[in-house]
Protein backbone atom coordinates (compact mmCIF):
# COMPACT_ATOMS: atom_id res chain seq x y z
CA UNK A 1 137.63 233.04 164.98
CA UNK A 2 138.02 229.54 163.96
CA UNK A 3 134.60 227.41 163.10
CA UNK A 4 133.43 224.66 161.57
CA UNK A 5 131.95 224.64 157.82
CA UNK A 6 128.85 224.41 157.26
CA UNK A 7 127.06 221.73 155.86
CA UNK A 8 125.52 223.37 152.57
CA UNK A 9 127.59 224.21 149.91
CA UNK A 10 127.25 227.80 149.90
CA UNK A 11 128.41 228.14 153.59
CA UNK A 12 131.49 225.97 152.86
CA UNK A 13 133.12 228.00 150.27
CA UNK A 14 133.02 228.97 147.46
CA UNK A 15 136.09 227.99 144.60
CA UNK A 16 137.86 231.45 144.90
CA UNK A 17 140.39 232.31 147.90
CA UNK A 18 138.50 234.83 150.19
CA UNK A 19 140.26 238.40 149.59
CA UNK A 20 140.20 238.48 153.73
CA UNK A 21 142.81 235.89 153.76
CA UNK A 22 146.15 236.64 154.15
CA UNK A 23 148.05 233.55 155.49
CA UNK A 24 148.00 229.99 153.72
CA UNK A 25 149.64 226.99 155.15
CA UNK A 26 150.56 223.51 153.63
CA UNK A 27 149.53 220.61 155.37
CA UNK A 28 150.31 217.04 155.05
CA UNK A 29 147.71 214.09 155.11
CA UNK A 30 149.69 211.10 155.93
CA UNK A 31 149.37 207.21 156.46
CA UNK A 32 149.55 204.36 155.88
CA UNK A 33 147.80 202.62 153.07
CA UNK A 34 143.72 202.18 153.01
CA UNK A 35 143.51 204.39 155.93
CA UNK A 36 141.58 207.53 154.81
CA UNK A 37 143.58 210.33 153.75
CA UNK A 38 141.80 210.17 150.51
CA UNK A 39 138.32 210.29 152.17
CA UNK A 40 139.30 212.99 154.79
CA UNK A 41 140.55 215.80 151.64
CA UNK A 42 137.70 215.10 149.74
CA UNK A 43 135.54 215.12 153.12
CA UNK A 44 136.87 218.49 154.16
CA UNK A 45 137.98 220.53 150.86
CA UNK A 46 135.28 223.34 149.98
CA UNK A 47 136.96 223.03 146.12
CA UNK A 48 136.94 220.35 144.55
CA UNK A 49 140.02 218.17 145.21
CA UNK A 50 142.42 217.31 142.97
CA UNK A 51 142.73 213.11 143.16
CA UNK A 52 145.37 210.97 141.45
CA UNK A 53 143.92 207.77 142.29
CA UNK A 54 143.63 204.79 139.51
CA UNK A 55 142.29 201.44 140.16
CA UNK A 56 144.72 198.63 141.79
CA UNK A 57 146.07 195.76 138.78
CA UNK A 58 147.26 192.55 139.52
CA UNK A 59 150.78 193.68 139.04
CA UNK A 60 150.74 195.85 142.51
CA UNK A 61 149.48 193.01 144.52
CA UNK A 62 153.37 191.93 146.03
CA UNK A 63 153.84 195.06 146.90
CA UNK A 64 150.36 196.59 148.06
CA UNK A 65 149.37 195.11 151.90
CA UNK A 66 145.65 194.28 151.51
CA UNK A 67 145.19 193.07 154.56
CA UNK A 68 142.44 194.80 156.49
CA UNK A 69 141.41 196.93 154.29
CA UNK A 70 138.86 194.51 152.30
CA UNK A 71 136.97 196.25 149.08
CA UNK A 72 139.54 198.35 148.01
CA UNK A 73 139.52 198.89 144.78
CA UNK A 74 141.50 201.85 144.13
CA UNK A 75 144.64 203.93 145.03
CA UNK A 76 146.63 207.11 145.06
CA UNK A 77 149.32 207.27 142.83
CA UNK A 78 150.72 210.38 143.15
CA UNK A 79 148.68 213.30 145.60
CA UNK A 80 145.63 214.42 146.60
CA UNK A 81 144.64 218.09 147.19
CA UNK A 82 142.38 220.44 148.92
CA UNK A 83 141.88 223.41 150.27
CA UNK A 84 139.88 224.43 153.72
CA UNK A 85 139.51 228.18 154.87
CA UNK A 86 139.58 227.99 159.09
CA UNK A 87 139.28 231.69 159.50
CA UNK A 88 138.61 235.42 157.67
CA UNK A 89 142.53 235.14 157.33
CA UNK A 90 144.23 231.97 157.29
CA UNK A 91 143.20 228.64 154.57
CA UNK A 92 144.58 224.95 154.67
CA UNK A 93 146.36 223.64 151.41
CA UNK A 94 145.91 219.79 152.20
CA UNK A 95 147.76 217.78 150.25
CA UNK A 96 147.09 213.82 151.13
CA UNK A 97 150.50 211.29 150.31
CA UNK A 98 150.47 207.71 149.04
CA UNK A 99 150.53 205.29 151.24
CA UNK A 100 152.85 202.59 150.18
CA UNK A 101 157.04 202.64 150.12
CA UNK A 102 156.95 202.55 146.86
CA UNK A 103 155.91 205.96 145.95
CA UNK A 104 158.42 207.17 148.32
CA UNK A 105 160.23 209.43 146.31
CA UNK A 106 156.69 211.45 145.59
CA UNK A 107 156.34 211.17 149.09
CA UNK A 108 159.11 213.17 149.94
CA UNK A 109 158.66 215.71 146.61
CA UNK A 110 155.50 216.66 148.28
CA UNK A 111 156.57 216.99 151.91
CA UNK A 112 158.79 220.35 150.65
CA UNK A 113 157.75 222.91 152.52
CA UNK A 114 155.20 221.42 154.44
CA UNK A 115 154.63 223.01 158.19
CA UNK A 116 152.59 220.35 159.48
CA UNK A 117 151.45 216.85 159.02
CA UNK A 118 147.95 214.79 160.10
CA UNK A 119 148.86 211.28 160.75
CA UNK A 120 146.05 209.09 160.43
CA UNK A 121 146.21 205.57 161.78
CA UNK A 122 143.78 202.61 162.60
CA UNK A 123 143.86 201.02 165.45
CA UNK A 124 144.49 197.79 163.72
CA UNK A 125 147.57 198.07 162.32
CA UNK A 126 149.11 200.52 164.67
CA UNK A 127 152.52 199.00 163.32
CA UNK A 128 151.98 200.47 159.88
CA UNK A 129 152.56 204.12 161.35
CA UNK A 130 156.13 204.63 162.85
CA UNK A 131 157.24 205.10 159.24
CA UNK A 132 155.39 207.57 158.58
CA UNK A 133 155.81 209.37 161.81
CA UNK A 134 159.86 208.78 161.50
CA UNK A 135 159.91 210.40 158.22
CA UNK A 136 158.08 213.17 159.46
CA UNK A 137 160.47 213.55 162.40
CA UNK A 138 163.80 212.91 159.84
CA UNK A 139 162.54 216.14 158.36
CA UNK A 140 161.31 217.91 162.10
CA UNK A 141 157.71 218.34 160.85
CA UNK A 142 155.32 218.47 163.56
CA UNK A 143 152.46 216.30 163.38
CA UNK A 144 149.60 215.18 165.02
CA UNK A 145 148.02 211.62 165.21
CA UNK A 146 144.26 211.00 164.12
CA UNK A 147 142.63 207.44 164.72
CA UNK A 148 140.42 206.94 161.76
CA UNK A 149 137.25 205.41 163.68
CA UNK A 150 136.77 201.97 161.62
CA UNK A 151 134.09 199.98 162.70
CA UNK A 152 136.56 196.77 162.57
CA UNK A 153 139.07 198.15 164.63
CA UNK A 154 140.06 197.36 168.22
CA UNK A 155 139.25 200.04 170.54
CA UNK A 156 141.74 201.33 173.03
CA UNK A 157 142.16 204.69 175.24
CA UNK A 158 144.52 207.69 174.61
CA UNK A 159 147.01 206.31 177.62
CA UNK A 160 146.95 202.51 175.61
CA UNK A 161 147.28 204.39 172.11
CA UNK A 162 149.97 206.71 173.40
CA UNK A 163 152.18 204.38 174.79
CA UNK A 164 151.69 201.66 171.05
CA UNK A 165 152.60 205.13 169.31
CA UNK A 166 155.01 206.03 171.78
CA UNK A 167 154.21 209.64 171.25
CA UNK A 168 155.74 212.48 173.10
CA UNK A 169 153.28 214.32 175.90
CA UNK A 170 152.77 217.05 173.59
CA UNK A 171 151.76 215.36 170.45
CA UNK A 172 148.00 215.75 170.07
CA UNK A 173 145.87 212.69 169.95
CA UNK A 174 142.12 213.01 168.46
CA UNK A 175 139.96 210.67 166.91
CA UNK A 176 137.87 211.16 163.79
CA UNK A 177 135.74 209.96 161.14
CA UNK A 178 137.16 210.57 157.62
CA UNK A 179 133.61 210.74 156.42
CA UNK A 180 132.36 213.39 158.84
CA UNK A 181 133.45 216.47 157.91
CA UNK A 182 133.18 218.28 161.60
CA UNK A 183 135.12 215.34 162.97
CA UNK A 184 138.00 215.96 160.38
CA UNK A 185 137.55 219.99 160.64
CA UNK A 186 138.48 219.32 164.50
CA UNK A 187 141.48 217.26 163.80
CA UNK A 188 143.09 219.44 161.59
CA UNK A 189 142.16 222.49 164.40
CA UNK A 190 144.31 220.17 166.53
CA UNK A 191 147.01 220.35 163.89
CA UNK A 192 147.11 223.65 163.44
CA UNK A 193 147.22 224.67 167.20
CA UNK A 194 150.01 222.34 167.76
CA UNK A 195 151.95 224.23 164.67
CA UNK A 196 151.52 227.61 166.21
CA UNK A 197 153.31 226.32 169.62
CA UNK A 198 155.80 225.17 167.48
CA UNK A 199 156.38 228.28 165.77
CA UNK A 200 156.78 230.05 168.89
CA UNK A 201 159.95 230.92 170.59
């Protein structure tokens, strides 16, 4: 039975792998950069997550969009990584990617292997996604698409968002706060489900 974490510490797991579990599964936390993916592992991992971030120079500035995503001060540089438990039996290795092209190489070392993926986007630069989603779909991982609720975004519905995306019927569509860890917990549910139909003959 799947459910959400709790919110004190010793409800949302302890460091060690429960002995009950007896399927893991490596996720991907994808998107564009300044959208989240850092906040959403560290929201959701019940150890504590491995970051690679290191504070933005002058020298990344022609390369690094800044646009929209004022007060950044930081950035990943090579992975982040979590873990979740969902179940007695099956735990989440989250492993968030950089953001910008050029860390593509890294992005694709850490894709291996990967049987899912959790696009997040914001609604403002909706543009910034189909890369992501093509190299997911260059490599037939099945994702699903998360709008990271900013509070400076546009607002659309799922039919609007779905046809900017132009995401097949079956690709799941949620919305979340990276912050909120049920929000993210639900997304990743979404994920997961969608994997399993993938999986199945």
């Amino acid at each position: 039975m799947v459910s959400a974490p709790g919110s004190d510490a010793q409800s949302f797991g302890a460091a060690a792998l429960a002995d009950s579990v007896q399927s893991t599964v490596k996720l991907l936390i994808v998107g564009h950069f300044g959208v989240g993916k850092t906040t959403l592992v560290n929201t959701v991992s019940e150890i504590p997550p491995l970051r690679t971030e290191e504070l933005m120079t002058e020298a990344g500035a022609p390369v690094d969009d800044l646009s929209n995503v004022g007060g950044k001060s930081t950035t990943t540089v090579a992975l982040d990584f979590g873990r979740l438990t969902i179940s007695d039996t099956l735990a989440l290795y989250l492993f968030g990617t950089p953001g910008q092209d050029r860390f593509a190489q890294i992005w694709r070392d850490i894709a291996y292997g990967a049987l899912g993926a959790l696009v997040l986007v914001d609604t403002a630069r909706l543009e910034q996604a189909f890369e992501v989603m093509g190299r997911l779909e260059e490599r037939s991982i099945p994702y699903a698409v998360a709008v990271n609720d900013f509070a400076h975004s546009p607002v659309h519905d799922s039919l609007e968002l779905r046809g900017a995306l132009d995401l097949l019927p079956e690709t799941p569509l949620v919305h979340c706060d990276a912050r909120d860890r049920r929000s993210c917990f639900e997304a990743l549910i979404s994920l997961v489900e969608y994997v399993q139909t993938q999986d199945s003959p």
